[in-house]
Protein backbone atom coordinates (compact mmCIF):
# COMPACT_ATOMS: atom_id res chain seq x y z
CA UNK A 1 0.00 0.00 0.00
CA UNK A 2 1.52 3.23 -0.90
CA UNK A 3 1.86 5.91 2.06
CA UNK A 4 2.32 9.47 1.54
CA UNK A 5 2.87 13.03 3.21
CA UNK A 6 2.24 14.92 1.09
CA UNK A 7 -1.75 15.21 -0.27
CA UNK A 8 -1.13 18.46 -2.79
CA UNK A 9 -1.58 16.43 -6.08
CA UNK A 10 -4.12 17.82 -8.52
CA UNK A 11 -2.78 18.31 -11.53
CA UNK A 12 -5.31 20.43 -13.35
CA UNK A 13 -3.63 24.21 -13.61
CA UNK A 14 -4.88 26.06 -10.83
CA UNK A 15 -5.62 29.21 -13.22
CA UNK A 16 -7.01 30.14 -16.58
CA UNK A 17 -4.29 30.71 -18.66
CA UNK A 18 -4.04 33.64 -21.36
CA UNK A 19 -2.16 33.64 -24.79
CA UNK A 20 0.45 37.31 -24.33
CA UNK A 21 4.05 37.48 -26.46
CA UNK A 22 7.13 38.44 -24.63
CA UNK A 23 8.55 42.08 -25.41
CA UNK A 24 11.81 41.83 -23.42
CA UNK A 25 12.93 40.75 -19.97
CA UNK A 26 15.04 44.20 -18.24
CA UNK A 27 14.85 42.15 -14.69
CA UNK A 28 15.97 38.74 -13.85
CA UNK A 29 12.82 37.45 -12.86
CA UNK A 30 10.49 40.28 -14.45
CA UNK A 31 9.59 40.82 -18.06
CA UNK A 32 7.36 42.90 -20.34
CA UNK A 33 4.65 41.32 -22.15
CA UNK A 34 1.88 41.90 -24.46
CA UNK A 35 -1.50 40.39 -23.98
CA UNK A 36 -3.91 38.52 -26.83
CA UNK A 37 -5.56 42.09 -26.53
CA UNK A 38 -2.57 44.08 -27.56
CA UNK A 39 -2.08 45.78 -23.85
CA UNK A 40 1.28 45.83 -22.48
CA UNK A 41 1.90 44.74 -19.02
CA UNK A 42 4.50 42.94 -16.82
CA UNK A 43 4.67 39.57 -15.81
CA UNK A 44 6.72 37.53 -13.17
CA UNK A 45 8.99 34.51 -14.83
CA UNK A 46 11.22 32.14 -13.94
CA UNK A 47 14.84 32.77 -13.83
CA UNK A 48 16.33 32.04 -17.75
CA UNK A 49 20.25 33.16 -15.94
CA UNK A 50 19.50 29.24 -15.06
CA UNK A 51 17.79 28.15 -17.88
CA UNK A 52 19.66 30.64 -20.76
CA UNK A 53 17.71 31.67 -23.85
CA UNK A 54 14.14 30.59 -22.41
CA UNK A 55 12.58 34.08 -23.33
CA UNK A 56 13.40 35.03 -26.73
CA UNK A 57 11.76 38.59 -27.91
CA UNK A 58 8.04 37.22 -29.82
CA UNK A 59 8.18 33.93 -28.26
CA UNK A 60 4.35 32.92 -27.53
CA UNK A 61 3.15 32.91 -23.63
CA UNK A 62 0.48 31.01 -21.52
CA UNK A 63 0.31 33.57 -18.64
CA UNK A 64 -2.63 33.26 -16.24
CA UNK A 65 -3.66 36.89 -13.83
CA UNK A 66 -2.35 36.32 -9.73
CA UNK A 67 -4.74 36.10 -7.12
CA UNK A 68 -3.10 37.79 -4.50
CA UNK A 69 -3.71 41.13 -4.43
CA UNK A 70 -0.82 42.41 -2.49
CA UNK A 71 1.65 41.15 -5.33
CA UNK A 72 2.83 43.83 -7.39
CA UNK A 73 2.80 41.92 -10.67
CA UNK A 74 -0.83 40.95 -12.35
CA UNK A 75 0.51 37.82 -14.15
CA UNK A 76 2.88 35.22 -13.92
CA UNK A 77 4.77 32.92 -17.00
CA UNK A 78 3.28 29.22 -16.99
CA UNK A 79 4.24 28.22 -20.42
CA UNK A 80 6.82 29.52 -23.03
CA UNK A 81 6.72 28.46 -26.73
CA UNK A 82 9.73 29.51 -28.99
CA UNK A 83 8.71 27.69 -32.16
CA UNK A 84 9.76 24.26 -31.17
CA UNK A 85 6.86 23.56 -29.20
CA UNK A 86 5.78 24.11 -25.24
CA UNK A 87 7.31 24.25 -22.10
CA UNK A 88 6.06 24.54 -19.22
CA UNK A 89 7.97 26.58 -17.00
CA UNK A 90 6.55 27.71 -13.87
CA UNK A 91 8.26 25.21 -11.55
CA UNK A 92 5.31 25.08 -8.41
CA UNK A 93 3.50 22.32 -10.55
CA UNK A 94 6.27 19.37 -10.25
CA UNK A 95 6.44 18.36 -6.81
CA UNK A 96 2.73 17.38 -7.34
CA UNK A 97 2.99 16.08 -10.76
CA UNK A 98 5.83 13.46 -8.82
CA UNK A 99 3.72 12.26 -6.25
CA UNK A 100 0.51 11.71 -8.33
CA UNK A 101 3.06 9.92 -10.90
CA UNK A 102 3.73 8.16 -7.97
CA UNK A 103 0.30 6.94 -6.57
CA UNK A 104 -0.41 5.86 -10.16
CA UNK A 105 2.50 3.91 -9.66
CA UNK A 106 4.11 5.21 -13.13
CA UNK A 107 8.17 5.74 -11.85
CA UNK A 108 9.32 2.49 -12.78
CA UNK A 109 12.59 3.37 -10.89
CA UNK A 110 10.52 4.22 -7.41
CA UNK A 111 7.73 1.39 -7.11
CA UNK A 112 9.79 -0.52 -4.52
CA UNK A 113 9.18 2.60 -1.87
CA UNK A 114 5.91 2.58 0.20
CA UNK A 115 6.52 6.02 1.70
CA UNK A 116 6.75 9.40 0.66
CA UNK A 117 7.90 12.57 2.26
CA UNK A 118 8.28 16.20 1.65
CA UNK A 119 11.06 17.51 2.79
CA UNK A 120 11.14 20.85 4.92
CA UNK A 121 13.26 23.39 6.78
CA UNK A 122 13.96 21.13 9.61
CA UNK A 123 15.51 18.69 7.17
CA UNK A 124 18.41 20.99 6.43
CA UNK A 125 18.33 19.67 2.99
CA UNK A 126 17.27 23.02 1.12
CA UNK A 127 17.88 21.58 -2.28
CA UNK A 128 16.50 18.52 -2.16
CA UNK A 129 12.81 17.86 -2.32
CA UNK A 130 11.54 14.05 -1.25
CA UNK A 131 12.24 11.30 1.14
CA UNK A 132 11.22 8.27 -0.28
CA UNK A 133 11.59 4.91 2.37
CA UNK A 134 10.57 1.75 2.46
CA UNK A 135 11.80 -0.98 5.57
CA UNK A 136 15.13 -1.60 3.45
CA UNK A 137 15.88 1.65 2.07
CA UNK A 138 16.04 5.60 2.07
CA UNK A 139 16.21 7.59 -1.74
CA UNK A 140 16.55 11.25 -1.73
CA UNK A 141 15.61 12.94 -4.86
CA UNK A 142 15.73 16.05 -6.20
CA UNK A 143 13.38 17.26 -8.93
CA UNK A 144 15.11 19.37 -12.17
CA UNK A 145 13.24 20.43 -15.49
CA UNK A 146 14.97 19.94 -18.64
CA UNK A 147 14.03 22.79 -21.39
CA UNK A 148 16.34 22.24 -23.99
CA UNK A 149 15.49 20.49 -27.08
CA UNK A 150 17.53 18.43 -30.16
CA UNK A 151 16.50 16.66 -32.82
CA UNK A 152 13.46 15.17 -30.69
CA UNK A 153 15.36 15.03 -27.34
CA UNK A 154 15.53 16.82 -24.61
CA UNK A 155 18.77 17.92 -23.90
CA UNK A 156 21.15 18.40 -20.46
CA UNK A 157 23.03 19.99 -18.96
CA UNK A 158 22.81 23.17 -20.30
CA UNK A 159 24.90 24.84 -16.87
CA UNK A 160 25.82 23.79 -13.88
CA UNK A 161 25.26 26.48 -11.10
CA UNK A 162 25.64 26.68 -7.62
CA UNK A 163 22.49 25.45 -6.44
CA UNK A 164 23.25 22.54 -8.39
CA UNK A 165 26.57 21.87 -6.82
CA UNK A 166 25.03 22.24 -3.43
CA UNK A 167 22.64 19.91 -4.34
CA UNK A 168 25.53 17.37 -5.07
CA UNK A 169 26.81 17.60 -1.78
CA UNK A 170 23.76 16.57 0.09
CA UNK A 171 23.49 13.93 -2.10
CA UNK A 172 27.02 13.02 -1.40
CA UNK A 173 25.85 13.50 2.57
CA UNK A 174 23.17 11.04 2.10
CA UNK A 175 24.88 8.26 0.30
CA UNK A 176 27.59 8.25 3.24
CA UNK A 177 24.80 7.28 5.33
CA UNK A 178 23.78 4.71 3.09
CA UNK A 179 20.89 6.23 1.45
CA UNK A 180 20.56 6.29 -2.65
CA UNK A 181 19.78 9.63 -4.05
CA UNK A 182 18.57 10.69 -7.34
CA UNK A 183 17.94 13.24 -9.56
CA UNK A 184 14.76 13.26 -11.66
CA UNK A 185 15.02 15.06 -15.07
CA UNK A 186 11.19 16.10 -15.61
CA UNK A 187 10.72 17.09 -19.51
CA UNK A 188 7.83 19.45 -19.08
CA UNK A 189 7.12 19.36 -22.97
CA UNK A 190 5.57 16.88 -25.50
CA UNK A 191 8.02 16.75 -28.66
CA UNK A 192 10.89 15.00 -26.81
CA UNK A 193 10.90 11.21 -27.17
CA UNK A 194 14.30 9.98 -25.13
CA UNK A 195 16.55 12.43 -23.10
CA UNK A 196 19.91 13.21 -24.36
CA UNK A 197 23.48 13.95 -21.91
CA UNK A 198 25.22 16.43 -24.45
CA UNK A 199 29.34 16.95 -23.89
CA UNK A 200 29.27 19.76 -26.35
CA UNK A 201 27.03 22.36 -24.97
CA UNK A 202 28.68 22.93 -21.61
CA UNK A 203 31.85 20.29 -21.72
CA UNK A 204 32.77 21.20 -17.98
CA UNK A 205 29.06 21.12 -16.57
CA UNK A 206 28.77 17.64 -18.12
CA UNK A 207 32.36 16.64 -16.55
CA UNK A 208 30.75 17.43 -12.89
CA UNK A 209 27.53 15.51 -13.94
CA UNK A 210 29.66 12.03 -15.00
CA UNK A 211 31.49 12.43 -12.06
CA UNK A 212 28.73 12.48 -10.12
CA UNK A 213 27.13 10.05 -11.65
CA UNK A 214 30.79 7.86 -11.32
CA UNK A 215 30.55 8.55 -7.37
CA UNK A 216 27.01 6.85 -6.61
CA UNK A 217 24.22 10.00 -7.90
CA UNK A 218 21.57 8.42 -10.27
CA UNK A 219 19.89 9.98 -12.95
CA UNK A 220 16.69 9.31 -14.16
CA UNK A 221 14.41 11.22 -16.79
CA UNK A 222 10.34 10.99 -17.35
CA UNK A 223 8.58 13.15 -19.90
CA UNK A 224 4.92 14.89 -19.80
CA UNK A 225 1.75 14.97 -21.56
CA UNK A 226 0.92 18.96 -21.32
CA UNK A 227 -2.13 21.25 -22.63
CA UNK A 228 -3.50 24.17 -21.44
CA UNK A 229 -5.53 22.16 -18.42
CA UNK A 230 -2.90 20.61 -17.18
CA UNK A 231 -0.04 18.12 -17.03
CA UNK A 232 0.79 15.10 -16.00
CA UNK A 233 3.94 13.09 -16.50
CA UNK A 234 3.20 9.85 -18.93
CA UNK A 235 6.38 7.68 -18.70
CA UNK A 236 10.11 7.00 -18.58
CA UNK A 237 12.66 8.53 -20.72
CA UNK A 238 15.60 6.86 -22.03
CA UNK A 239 19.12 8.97 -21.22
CA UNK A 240 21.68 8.39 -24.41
CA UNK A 241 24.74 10.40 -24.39
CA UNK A 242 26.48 12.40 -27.32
């Protein structure tokens, strides 16, 4: 019987979405839009200095309006299309599209654990996101998106940053204890059909990745069925390398 914490799983979009185009992004997590109307406006995003080239000028948007009315912006970025299909991009949807992939028993590589946790402050794992258990065994995982697409795959690592390096060493942390640990590559986008680990976009990023992946860290990649009411993942990817 499968066990779990944490109970947020729809995984219908909580908002209506809009169709705007981007105009420019002048902040880091801010940029100008234009609405299906042809009314300017701002719009909160997600940050492309970690994901570079997300938010090319006249790519098309799925924005939906903010509810809470002491926010300063009106809309936030759910979806980004730069004429290779969409993304979904706001991040808040994917620890609930991994535990409902979960109860429906989907994850191939997770159907051995019968519990699953959230993790929180008093974890002192900030970049990790689930505790997975069963009797035998602990797995920590940690959820990243993959945006990047090439010749039907989606495509990583594009950069390794800082978060992602502090990520590694609680991983490392974990294993010592005799934990596994994991790192699922979500593919928020329909047009990718096996996931690809690239030594020519970022040669030294992908040197810390093998390593990693040398030392004990698993890697694991699942793509998504996506439309404007909702997503859901649908299945395991396949991880070649170039």
């Amino acid at each position: 019987m499968f066990d779990y914490v944490f109970t947020e799983v729809a995984l219908k979009f909580d908002d209506e979405f809009l169709k705007a185009k981007v105009i420019s992004r002048y902040q880091r997590l801010i940029m100008d839009i234009k609405l299906d109307d042809d009314s300017l406006t701002q719009a909160f995003c997600s940050d492309d200095n970690v994901f570079p080239n997300l938010y090319p000028k006249g790519a098309d948007l799925w924005v939906s309006r903010v509810k809470e009315h002491t926010r300063r912006l009106r809309y936030e970025v759910q979806a980004v299309n730069k004429g290779d299909g969409w993304v979904m991009v706001n991040q808040r949807y994917f620890p609930r599209l991994f535990v409902e992939a979960l109860r429906r028993r989907i994850l191939p590589d997770f159907v051995q654990y019968t519990k699953v946790r959230r993790l929180d402050a008093g974890d002192h794992l900030p970049h990790l996101d689930f505790e997975l258990s069963n009797p035998q065994e602990k797995c920590f995982v940690s959820l990243r998106p993959i945006y990047n697409k090439q010749d039907g795959k989606a495509v990583f690592p594009s950069k390794v940053n800082l978060l992602d390096i502090e990520m590694f060493e609680e991983m490392k942390k974990e294993r010592a204890k005799g934990a596994r640990t994991v790192v699922v590559l979500i593919v928020p986008r329909l047009d990718c059909v096996e996931t690809l680990f690239s030594w020519t976009i970022d040669p030294v990023s992908a040197g810390r990745i093998y390593d990693e992946a040398k030392n004990g860290l698993e890697f694991v990649s699942y793509g998504c069925n996506l439309d404007k009411k909702g997503i859901n993942i649908t299945g395991k990817l396949n991880i070649c390398m170039k």
